[in-house]
N, C-alpha and C. Protein backbone atom coordinates (compact mmCIF):
# COMPACT_ATOMS: atom_id res chain seq x y z
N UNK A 1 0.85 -1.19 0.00
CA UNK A 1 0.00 0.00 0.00
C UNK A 1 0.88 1.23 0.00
N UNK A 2 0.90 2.15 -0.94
CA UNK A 2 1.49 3.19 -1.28
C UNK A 2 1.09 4.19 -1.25
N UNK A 3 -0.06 4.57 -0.35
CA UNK A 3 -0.57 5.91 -0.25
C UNK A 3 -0.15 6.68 1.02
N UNK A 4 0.74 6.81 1.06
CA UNK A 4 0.93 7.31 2.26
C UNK A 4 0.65 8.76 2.48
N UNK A 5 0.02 9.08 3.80
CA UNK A 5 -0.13 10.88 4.05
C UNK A 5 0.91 11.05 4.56
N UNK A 6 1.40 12.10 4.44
CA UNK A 6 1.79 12.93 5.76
C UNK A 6 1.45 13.28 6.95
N UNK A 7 2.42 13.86 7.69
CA UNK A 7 1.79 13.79 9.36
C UNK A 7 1.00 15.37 9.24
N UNK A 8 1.42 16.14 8.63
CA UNK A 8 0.69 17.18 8.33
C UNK A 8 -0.96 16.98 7.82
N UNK A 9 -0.76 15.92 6.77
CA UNK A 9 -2.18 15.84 6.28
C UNK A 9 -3.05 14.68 7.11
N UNK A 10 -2.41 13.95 8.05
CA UNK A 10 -3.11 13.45 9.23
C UNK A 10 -3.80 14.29 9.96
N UNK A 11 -2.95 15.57 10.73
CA UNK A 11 -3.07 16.03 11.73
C UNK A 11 -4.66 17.22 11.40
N UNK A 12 -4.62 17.21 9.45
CA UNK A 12 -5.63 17.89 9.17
C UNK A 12 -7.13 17.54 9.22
N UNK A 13 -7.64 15.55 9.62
CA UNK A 13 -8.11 15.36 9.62
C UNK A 13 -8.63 15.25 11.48
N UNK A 14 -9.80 16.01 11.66
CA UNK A 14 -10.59 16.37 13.27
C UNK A 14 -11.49 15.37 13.61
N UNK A 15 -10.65 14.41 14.64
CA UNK A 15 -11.62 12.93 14.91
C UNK A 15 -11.58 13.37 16.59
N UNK A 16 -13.00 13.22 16.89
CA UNK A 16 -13.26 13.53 17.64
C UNK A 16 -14.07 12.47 18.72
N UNK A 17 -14.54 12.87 19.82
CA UNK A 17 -15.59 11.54 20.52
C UNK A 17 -16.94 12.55 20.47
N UNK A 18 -17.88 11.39 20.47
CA UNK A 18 -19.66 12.44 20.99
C UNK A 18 -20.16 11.17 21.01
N UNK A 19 -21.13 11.89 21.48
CA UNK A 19 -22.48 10.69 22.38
C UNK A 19 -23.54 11.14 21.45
N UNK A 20 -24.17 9.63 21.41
CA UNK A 20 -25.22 9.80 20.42
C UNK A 20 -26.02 10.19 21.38
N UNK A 21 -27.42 11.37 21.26
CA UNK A 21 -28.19 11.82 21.50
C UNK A 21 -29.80 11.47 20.97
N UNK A 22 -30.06 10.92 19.81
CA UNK A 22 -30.99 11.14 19.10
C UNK A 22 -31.10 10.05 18.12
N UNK A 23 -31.71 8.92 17.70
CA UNK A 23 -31.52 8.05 16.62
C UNK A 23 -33.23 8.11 15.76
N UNK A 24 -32.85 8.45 14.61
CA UNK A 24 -34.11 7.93 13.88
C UNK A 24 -34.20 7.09 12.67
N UNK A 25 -35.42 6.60 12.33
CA UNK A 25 -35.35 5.91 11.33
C UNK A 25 -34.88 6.54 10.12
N UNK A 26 -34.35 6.04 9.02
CA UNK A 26 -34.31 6.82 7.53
C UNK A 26 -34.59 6.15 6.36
N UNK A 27 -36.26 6.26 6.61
CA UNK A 27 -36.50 5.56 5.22
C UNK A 27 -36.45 5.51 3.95
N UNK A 28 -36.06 6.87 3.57
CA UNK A 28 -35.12 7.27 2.40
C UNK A 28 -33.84 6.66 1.81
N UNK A 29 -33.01 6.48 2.74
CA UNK A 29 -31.62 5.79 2.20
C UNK A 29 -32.01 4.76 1.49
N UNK A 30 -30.89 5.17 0.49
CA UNK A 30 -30.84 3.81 -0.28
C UNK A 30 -30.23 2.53 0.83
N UNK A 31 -29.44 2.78 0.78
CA UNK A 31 -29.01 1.44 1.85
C UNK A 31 -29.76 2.09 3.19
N UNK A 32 -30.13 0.35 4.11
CA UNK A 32 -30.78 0.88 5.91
C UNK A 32 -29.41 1.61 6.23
N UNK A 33 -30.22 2.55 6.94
CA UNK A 33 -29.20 3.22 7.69
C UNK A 33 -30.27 3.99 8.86
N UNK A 34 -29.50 4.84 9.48
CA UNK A 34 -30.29 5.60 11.08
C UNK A 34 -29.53 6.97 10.87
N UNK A 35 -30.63 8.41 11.06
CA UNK A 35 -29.89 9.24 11.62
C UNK A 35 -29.80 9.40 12.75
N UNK A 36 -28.35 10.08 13.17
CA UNK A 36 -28.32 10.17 14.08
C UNK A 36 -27.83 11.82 14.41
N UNK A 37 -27.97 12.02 15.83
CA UNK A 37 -27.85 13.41 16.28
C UNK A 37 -26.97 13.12 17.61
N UNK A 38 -25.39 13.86 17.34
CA UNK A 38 -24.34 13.29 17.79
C UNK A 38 -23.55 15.06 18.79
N UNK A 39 -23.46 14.92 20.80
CA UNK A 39 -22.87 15.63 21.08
C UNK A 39 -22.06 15.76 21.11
N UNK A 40 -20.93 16.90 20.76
CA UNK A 40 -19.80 16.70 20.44
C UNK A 40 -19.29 17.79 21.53
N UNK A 41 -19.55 18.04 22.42
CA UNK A 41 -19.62 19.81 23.31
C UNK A 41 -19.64 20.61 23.02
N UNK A 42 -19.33 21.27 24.00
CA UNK A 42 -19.44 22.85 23.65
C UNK A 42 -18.60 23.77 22.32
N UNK A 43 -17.62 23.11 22.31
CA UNK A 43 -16.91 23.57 21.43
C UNK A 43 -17.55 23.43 19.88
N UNK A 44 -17.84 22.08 19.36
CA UNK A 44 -18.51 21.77 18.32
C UNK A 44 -20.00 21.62 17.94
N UNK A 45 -20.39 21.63 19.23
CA UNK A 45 -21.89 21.23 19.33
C UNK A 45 -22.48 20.18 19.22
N UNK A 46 -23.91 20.41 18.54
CA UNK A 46 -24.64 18.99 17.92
C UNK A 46 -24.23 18.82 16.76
N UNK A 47 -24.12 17.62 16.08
CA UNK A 47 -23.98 17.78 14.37
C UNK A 47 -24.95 16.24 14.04
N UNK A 48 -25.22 16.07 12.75
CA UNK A 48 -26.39 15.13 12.20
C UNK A 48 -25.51 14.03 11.52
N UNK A 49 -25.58 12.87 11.30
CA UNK A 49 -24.97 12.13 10.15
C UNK A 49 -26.04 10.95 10.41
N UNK A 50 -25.43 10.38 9.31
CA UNK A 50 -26.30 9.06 8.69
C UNK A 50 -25.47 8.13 8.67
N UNK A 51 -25.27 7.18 9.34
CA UNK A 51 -24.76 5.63 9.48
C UNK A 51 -25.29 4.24 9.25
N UNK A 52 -24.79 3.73 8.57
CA UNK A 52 -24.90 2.34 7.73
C UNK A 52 -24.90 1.15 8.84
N UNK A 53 -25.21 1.10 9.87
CA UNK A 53 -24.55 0.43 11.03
C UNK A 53 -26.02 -0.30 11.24
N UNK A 54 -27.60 -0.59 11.19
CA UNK A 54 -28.18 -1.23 11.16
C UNK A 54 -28.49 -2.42 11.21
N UNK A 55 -27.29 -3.39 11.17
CA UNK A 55 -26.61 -4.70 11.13
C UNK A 55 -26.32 -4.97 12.65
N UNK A 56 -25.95 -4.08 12.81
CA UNK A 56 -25.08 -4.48 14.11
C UNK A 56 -25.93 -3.54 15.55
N UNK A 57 -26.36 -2.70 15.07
CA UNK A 57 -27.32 -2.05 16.45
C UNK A 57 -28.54 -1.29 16.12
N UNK A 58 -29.26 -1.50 17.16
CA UNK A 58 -31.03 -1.50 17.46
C UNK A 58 -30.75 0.45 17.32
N UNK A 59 -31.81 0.70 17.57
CA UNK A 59 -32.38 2.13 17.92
C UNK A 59 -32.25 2.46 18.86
N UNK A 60 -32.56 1.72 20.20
CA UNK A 60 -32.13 2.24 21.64
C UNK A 60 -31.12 1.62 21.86
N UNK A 61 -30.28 0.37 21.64
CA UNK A 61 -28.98 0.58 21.94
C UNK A 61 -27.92 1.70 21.65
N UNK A 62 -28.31 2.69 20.69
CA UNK A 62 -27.33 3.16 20.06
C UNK A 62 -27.63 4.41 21.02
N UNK A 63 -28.99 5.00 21.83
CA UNK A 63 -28.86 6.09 22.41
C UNK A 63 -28.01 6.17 23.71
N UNK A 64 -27.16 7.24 23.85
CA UNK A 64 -25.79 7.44 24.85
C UNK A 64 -25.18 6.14 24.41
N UNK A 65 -24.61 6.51 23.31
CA UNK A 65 -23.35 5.59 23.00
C UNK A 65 -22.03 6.17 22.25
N UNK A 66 -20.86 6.42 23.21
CA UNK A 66 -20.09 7.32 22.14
C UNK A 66 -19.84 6.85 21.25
N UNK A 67 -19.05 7.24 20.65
CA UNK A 67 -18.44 7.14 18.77
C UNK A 67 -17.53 8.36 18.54
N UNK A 68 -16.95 7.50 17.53
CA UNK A 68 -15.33 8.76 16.97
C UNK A 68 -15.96 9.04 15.92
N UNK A 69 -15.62 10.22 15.54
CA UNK A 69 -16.20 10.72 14.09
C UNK A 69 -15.12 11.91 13.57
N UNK A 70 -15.39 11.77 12.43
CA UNK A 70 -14.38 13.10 11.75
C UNK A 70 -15.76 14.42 11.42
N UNK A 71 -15.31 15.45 11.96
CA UNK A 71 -16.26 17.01 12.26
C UNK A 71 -15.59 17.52 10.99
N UNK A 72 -14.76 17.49 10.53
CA UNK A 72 -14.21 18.88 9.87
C UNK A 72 -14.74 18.68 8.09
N UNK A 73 -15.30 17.51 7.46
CA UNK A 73 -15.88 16.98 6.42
C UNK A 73 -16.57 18.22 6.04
N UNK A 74 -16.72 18.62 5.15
CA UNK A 74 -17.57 19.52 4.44
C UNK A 74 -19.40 18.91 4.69
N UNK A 75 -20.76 19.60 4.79
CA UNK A 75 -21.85 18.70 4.98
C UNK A 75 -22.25 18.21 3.71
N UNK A 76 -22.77 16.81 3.78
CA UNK A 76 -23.07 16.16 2.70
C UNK A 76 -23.85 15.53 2.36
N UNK A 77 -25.02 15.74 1.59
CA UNK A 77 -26.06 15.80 1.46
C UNK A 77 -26.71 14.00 0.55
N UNK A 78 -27.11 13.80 1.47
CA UNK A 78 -27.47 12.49 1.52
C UNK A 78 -29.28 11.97 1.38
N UNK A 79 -29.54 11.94 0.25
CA UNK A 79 -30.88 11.73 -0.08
C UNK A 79 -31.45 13.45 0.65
N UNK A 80 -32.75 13.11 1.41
CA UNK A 80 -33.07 14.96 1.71
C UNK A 80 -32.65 14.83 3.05
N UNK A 81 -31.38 14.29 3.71
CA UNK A 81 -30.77 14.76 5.10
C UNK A 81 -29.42 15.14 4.67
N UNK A 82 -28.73 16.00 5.75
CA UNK A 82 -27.44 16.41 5.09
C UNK A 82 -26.58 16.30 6.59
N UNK A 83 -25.85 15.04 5.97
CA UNK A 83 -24.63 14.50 7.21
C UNK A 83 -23.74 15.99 7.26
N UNK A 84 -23.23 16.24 8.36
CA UNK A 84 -22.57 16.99 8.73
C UNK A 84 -21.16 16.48 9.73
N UNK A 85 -21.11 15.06 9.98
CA UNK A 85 -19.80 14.88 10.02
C UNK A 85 -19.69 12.85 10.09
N UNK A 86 -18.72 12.33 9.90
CA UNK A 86 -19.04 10.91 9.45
C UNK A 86 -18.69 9.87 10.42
N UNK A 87 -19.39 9.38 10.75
CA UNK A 87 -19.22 8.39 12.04
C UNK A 87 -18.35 7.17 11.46
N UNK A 88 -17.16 6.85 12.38
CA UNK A 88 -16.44 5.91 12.26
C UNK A 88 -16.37 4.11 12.81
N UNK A 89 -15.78 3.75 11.93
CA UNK A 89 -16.41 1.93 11.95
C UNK A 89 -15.40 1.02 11.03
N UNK A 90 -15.28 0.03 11.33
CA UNK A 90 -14.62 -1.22 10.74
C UNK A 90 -15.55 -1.46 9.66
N UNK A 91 -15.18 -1.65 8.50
CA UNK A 91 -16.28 -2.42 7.79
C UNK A 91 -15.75 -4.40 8.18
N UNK A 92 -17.05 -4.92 7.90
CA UNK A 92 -17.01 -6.60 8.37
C UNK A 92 -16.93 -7.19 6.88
N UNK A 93 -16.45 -8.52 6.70
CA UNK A 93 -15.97 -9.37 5.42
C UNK A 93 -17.94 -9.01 4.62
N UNK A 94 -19.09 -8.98 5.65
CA UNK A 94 -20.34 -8.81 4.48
C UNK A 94 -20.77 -7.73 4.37
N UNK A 95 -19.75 -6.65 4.61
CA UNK A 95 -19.72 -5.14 4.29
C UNK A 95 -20.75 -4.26 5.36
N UNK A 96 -21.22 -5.48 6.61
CA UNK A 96 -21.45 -4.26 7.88
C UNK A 96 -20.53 -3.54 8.71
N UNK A 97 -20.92 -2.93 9.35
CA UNK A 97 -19.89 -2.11 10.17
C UNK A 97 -20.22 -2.08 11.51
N UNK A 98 -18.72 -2.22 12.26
CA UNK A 98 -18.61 -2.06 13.66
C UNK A 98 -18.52 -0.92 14.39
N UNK A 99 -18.66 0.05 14.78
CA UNK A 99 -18.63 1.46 15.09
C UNK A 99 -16.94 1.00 16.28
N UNK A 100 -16.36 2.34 15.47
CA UNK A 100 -14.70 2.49 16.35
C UNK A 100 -15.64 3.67 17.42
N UNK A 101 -15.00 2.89 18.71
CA UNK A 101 -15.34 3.44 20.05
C UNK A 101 -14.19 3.79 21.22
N UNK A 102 -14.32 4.46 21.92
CA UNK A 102 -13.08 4.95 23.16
C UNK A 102 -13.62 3.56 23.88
N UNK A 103 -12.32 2.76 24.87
CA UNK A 103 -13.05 2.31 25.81
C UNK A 103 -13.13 2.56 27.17
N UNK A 104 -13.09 3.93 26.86
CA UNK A 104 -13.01 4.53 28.29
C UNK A 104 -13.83 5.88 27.96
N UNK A 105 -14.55 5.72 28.93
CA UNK A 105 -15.70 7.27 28.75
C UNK A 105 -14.09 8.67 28.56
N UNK A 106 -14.64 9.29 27.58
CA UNK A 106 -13.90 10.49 27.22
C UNK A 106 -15.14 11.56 27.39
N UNK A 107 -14.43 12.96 27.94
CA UNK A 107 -15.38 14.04 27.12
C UNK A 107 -15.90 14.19 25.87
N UNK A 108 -17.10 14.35 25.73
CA UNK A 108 -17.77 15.07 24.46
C UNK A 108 -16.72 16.13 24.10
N UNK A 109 -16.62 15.69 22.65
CA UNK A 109 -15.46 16.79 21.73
C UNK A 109 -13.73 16.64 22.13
N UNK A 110 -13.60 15.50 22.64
CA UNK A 110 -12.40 15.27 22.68
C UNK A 110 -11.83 15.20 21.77
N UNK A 111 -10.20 15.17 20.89
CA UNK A 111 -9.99 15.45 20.18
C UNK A 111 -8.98 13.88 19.97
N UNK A 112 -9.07 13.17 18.57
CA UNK A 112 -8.43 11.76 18.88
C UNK A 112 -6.84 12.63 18.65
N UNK A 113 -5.67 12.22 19.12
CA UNK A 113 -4.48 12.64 18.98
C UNK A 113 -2.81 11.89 18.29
């Protein structure tokens, strides 16, 4: 694998922790998926995204559950919802996903380093 970044163009990407707040259905997506409404603190706030993760977790499991996500993504408009930052995950060998998690409670808007 030959793509390598730089530590500069690492350091440009803003992965952060937040607690899911809010899960709804999205019957729009083409693929199942859930929005979700993700705290990130004070600093960043609330922000919206849409996750493919339906495979692997319910609707109320997923409320107060942190997750790493990258904030700094431009928003991106996804059927008529518009993700505003992208929740992070393993994809699995049948292309579900595991959500990448702290395993240790962190602050909302922590910054991964």
């Amino acid at each position: 694998m030959e793509n390598n970044l730089s530590w500069a163009q690492f350091e440009q990407v803003d992965i952060r922790k937040g607690t899911i707040i809010k899960v709804e259905e999205f019957p729009e997506a083409r693929k199942s998926a859930w929005k979700l409404r993700i705290d990130f603190g004070d600093e960043i706030g609330i922000k919206r995204s849409s996750a493919q993760i339906k495979d692997h977790y319910k609707q109320d499991e997923l409320l107060n559950k942190e997750i790493m996500a990258v904030v700094n993504f431009p928003p991106k408009q996804i059927g008529p919802f518009i993700s505003e930052c992208l929740v992070l995950g393993f994809y699995q060998d049948d292309n579900s996903v595991i959500l990448a998690r702290p395993d240790k409670t962190v602050k909302n808007g922590a910054r991964l380093g």
